[in-house]
N, C-alpha and C. Protein backbone atom coordinates (compact mmCIF):
# COMPACT_ATOMS: atom_id res chain seq x y z
N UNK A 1 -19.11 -16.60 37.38
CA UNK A 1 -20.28 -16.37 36.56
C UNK A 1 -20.39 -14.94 36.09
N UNK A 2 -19.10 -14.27 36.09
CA UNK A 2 -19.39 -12.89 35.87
C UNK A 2 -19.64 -12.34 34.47
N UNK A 3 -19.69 -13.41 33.42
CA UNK A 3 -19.84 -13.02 31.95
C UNK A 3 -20.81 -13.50 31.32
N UNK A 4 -21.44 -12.26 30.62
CA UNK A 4 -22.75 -12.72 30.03
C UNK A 4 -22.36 -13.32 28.20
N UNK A 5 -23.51 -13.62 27.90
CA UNK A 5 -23.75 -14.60 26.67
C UNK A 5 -23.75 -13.06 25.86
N UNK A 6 -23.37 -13.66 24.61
CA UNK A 6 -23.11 -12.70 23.04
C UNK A 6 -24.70 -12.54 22.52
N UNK A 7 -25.17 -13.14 23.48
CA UNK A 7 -27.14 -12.85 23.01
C UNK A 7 -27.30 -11.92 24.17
N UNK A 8 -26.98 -11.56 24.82
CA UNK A 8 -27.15 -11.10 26.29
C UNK A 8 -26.62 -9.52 26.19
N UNK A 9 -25.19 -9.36 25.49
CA UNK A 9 -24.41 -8.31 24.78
C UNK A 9 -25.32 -7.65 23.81
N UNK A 10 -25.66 -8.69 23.11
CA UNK A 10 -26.48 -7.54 21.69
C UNK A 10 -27.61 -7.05 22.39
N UNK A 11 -28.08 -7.71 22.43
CA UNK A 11 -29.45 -7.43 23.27
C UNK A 11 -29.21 -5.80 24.46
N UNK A 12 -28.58 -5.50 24.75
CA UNK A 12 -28.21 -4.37 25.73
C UNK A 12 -27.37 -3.75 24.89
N UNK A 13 -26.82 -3.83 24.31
CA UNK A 13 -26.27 -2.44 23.13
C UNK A 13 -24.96 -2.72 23.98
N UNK A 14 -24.39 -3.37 25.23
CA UNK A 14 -23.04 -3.39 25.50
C UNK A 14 -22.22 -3.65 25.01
N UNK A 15 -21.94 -4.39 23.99
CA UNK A 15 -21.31 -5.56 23.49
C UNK A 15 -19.90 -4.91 23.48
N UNK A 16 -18.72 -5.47 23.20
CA UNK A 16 -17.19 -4.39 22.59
C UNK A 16 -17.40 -4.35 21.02
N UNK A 17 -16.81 -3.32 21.49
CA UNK A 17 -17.51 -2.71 20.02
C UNK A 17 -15.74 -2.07 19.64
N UNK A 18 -15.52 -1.83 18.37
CA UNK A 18 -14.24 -1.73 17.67
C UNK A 18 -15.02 -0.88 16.86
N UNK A 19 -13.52 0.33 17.07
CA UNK A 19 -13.91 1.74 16.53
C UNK A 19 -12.44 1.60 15.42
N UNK A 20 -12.99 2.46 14.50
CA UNK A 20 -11.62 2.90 13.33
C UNK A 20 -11.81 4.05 13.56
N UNK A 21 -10.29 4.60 13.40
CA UNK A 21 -9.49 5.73 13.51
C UNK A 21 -9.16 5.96 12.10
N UNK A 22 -9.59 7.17 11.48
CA UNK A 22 -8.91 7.50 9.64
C UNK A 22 -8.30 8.55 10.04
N UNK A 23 -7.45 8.93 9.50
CA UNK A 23 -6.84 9.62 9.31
C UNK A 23 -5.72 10.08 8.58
N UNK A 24 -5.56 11.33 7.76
CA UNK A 24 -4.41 11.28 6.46
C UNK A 24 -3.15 12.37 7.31
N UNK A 25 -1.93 11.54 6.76
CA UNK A 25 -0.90 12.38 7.42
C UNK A 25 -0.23 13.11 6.60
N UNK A 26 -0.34 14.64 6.58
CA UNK A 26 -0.51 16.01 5.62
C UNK A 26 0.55 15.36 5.08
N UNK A 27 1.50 15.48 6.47
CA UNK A 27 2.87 15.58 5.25
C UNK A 27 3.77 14.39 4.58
N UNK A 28 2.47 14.10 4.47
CA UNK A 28 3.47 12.59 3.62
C UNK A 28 2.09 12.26 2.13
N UNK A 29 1.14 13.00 2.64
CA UNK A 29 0.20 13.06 1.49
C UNK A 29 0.83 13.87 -0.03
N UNK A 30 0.67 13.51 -0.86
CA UNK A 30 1.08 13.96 -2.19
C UNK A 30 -0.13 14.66 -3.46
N UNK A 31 -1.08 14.23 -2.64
CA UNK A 31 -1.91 14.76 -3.76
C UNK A 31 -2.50 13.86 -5.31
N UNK A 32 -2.25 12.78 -4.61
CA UNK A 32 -2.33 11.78 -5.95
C UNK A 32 -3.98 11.30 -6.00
N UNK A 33 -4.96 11.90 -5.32
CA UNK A 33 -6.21 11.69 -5.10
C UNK A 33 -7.13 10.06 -5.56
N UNK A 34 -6.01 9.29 -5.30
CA UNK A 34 -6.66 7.78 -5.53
C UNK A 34 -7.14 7.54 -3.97
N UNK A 35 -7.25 8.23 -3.27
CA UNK A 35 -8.44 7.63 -2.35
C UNK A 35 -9.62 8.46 -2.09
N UNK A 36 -9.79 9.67 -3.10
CA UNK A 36 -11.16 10.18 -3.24
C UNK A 36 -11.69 8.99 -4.16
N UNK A 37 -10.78 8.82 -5.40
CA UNK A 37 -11.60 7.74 -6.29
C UNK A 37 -11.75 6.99 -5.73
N UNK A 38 -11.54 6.71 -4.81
CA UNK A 38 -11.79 5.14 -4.64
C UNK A 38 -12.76 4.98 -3.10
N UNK A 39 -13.01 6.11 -2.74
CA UNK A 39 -14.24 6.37 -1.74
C UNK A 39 -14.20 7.89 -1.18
N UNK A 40 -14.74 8.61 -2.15
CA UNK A 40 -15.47 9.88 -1.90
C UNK A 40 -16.05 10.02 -1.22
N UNK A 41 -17.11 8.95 -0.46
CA UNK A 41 -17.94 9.63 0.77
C UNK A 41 -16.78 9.67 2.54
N UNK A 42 -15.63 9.24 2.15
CA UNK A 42 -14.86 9.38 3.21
C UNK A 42 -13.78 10.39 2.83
N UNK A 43 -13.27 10.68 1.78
CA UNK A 43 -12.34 11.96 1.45
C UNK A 43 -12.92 12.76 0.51
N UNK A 44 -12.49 14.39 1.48
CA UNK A 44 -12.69 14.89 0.24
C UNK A 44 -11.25 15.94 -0.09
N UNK A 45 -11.30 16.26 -1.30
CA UNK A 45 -9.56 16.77 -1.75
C UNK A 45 -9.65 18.46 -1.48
N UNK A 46 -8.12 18.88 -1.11
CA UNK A 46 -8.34 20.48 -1.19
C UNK A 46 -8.05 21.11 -2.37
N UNK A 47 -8.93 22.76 -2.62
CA UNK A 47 -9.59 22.71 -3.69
C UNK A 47 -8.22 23.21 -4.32
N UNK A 48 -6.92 23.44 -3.56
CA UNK A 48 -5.45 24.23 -3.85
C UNK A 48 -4.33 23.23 -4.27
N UNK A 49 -4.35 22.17 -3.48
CA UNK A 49 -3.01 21.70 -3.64
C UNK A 49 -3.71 20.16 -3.67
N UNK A 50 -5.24 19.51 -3.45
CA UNK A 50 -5.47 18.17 -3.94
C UNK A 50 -5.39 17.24 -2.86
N UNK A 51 -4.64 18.03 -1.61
CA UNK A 51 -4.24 16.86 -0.90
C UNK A 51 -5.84 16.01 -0.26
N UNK A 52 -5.67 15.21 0.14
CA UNK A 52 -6.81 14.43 1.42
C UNK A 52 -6.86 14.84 2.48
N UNK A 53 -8.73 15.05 2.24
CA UNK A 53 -8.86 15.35 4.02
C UNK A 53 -10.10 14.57 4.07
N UNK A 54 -9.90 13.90 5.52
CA UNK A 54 -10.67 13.19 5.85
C UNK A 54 -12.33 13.58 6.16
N UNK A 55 -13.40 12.97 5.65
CA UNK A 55 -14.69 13.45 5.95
C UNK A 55 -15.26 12.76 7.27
N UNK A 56 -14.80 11.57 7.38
CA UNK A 56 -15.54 10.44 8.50
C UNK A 56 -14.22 10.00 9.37
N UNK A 57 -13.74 11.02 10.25
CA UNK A 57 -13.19 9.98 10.95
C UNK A 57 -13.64 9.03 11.94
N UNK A 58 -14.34 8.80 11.70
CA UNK A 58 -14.95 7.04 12.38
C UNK A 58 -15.71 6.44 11.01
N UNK A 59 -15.30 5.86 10.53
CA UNK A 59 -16.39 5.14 9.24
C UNK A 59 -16.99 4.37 9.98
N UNK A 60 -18.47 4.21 9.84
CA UNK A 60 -19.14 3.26 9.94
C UNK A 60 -19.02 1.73 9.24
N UNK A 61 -19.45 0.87 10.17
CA UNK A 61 -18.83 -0.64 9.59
C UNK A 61 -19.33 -0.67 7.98
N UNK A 62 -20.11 0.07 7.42
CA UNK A 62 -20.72 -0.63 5.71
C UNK A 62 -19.24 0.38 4.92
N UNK A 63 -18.51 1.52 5.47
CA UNK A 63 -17.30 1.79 4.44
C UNK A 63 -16.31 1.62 5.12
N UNK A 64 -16.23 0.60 6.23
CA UNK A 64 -14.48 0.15 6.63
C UNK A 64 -14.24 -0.61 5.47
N UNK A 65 -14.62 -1.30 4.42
CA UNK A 65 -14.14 -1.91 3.41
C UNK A 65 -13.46 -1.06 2.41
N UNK A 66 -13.50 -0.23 2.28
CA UNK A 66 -13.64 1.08 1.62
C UNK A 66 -12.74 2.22 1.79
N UNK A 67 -12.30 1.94 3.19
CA UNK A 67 -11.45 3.14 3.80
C UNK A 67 -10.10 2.06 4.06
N UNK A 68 -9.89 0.94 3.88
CA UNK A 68 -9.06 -0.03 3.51
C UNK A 68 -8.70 -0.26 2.32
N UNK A 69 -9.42 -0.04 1.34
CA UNK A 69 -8.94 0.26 0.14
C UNK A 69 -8.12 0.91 -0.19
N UNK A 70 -8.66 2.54 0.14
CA UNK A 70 -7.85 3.56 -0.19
C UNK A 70 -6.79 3.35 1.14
N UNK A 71 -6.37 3.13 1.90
CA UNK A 71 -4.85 3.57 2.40
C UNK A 71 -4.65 2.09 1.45
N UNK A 72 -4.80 0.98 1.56
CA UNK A 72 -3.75 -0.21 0.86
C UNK A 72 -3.29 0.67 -0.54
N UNK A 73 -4.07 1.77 -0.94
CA UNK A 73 -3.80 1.96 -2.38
C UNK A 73 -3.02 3.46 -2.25
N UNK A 74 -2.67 3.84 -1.16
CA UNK A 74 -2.33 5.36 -1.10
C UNK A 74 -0.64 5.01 -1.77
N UNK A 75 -0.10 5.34 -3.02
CA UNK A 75 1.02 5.18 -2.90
C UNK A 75 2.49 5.91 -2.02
N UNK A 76 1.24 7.06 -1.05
CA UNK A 76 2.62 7.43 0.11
C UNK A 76 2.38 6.85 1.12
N UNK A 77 1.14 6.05 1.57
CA UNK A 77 1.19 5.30 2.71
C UNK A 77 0.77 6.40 3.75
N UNK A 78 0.17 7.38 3.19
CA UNK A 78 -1.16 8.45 4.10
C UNK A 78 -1.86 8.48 4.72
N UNK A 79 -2.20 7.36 4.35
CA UNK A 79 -3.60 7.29 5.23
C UNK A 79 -3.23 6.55 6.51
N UNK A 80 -4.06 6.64 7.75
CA UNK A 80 -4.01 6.11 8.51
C UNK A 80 -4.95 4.89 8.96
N UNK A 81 -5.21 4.18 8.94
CA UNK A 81 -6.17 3.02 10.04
C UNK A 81 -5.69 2.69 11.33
N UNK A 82 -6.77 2.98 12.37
CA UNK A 82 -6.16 2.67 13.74
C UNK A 82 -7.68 1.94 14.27
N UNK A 83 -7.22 0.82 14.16
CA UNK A 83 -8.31 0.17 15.39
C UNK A 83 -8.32 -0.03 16.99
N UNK A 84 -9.71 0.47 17.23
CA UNK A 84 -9.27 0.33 19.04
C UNK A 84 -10.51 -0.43 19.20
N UNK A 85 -10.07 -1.04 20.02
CA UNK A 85 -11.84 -1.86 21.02
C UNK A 85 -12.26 -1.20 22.54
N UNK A 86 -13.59 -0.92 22.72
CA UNK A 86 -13.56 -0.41 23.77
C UNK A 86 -14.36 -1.72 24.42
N UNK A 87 -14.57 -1.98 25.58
CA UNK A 87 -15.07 -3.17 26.35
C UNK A 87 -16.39 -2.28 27.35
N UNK A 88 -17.47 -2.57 26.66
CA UNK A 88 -18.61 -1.88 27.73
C UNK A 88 -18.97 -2.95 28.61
């Protein structure tokens, strides 16, 4: 009987909860700034060479849609997504 109900979880803020990891990898970034366009409130570009730097590394769940965009669209494959689950 050691597991509680998914009403039981929310209810106590325990629940597992799944975190994203962003992150852009310098050196494979190019500077092609299609993932500021395509979500500015998570990158912003440097003001020298353009590349991506990350603003949120943890997006909140309303721009993980968003921060999936831009790496599916990074044409060097920069960006990072790393999902982890933690179990409270």
């Amino acid at each position: 009987m050691g597991s509680r109900s998914d009403a039981e979880a929310d209810r106590s803020g325990s629940a597992d909860e799944e975190t994203l990891h962003l992150t852009v990898d310098g050196s494979r970034c190019e500077g092609h700034t299609l993932c500021h366009l395509v979500a500015p409130e998570l990158f912003d570009l440097d003001p020298i060479d353009g590349r991506a730097q990350v603003l949120v590394e943890h997006p909140p769940l309303e721009l993980r849609a968003l921060a999936t965009k831009a790496a599916n669209g990074c044409p060097e494959r920069a960006i990072v997504l790393r999902s982890t689950r933690t179990d409270s």
